[in-house]
Protein backbone atom coordinates (compact mmCIF):
# COMPACT_ATOMS: atom_id res chain seq x y z
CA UNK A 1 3.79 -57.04 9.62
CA UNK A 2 4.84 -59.69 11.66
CA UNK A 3 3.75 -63.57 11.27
CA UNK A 4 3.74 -66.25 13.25
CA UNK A 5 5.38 -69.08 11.79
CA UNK A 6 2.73 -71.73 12.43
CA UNK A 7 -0.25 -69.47 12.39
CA UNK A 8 0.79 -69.32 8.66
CA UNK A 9 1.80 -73.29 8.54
CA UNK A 10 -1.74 -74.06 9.47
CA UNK A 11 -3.34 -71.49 7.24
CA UNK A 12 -1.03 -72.57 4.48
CA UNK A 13 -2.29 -76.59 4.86
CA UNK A 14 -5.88 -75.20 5.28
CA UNK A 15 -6.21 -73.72 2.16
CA UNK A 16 -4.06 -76.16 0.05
CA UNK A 17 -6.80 -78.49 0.97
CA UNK A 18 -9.89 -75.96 0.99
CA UNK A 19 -8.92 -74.67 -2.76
CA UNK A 20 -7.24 -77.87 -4.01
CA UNK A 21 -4.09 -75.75 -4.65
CA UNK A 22 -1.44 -77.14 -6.67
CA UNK A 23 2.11 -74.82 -6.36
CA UNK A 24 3.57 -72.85 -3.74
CA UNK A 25 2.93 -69.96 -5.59
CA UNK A 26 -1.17 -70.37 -5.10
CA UNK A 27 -0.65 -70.77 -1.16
CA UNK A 28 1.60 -67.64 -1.11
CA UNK A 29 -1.40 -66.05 -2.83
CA UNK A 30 -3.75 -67.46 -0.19
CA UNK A 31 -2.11 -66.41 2.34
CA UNK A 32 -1.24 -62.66 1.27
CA UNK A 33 2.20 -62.51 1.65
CA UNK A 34 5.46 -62.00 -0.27
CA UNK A 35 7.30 -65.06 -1.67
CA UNK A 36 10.25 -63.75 0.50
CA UNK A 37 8.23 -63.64 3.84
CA UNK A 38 7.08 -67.49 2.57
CA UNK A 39 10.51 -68.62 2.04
CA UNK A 40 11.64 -66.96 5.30
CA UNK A 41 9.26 -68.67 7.64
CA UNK A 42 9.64 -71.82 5.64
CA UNK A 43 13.49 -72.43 4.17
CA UNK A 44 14.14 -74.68 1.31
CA UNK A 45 15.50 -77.73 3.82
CA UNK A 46 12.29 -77.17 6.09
CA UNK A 47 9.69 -80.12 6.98
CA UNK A 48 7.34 -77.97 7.58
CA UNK A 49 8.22 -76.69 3.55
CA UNK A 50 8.35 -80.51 2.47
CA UNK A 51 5.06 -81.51 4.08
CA UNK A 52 3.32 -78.62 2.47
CA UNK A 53 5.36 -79.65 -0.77
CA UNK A 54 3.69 -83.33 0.12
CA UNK A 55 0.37 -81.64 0.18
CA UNK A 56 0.29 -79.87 -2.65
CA UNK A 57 1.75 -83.40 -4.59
CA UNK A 58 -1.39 -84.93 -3.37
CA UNK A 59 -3.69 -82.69 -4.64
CA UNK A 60 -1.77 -83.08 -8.39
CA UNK A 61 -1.85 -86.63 -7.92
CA UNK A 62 -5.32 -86.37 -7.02
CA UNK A 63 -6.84 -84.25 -9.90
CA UNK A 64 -4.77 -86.13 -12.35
CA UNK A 65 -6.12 -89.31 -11.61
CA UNK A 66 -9.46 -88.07 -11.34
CA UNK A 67 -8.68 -86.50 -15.51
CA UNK A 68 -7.83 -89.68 -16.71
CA UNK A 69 -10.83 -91.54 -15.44
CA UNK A 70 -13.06 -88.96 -17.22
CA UNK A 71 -10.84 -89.44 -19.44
CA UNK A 72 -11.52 -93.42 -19.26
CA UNK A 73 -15.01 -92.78 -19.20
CA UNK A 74 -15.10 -90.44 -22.40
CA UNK A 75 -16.89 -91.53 -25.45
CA UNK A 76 -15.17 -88.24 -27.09
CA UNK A 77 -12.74 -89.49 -30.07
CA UNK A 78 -10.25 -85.90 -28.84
CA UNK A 79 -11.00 -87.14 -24.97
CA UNK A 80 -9.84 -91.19 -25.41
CA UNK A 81 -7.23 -89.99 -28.09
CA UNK A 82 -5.85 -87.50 -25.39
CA UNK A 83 -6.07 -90.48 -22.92
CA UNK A 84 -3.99 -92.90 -25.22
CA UNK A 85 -1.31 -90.75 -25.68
CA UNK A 86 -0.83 -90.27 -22.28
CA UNK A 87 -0.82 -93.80 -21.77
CA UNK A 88 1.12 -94.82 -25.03
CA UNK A 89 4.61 -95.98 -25.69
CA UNK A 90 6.87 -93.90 -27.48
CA UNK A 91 6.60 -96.01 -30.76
CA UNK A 92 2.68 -95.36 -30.29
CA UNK A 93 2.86 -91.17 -29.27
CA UNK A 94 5.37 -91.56 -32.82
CA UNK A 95 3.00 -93.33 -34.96
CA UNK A 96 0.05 -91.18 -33.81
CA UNK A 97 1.38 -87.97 -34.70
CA UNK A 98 0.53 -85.47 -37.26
CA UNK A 99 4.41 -84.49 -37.80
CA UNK A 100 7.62 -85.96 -36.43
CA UNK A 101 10.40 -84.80 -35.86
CA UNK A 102 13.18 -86.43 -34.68
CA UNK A 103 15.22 -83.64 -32.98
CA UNK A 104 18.34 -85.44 -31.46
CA UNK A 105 21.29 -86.60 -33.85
CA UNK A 106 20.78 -90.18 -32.52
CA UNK A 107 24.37 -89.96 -31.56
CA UNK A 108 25.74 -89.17 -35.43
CA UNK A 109 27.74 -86.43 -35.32
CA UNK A 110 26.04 -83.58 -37.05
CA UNK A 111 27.75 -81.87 -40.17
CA UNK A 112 27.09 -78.53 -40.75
CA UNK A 113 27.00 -76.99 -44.15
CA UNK A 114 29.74 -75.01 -45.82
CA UNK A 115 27.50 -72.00 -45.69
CA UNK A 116 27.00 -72.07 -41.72
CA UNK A 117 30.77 -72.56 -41.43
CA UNK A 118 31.64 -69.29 -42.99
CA UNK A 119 28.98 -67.75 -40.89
CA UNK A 120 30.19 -69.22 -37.64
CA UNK A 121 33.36 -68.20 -38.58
């Protein structure tokens, strides 16, 4: 089937804004058609493939404000705990947690033990 290339660039801004969609994936869905016909009519390097990108940002940018002030507004210990970590330093998310673990070397160089040295070989 053929498409017209801005037929599909207006649907495609229509219902990013009608269902609040979020990835490309969800307008290709919308608009019943293959990834490849999507990435045909729009290439990688397109504007009309960076505004829809820009569209799609907004509505992210959008909801996720719109979470944290319920968020803000929650008198829910999991809701304002959820809410400070988002919002928290690193130090904080640390002292917060359940468990750490710290899973980088800090720049020491890691020794492995005899017995993973035979293994490895």
């Amino acid at each position: 089937m053929a498409y017209k290339t801005n037929e599909l660039y207006d649907k495609a801004l229509e219902e990013i804004d009608k269902n609040n969609l979020f990835f490309a994936s969800d307008v290709i869905a919308y608009l019943g058609i293959s990834e490849q016909t999507f990435y045909n009519h729009f290439p990688v390097e397109s504007k009309e493939l960076e505004y829809i990108k820009e569209r799609l940002n907004k509505n992210k940018m959008r909801t996720k404000v719109s979470i944290r002030s319920k968020l803000h507004q929650s008198t829910s210990p999991a809701g304002l705990l959820a809410l400070y970590k988002l919002l928290a330093t690193e130090d904080e998310r640390k002292a917060l947690a359940m468990e750490y673990r710290d899973h980088t070397s800090n720049g020491e160089k890691i020794e492995l033990p005899p017995w993973v040295k035979n293994v490895a070989g």
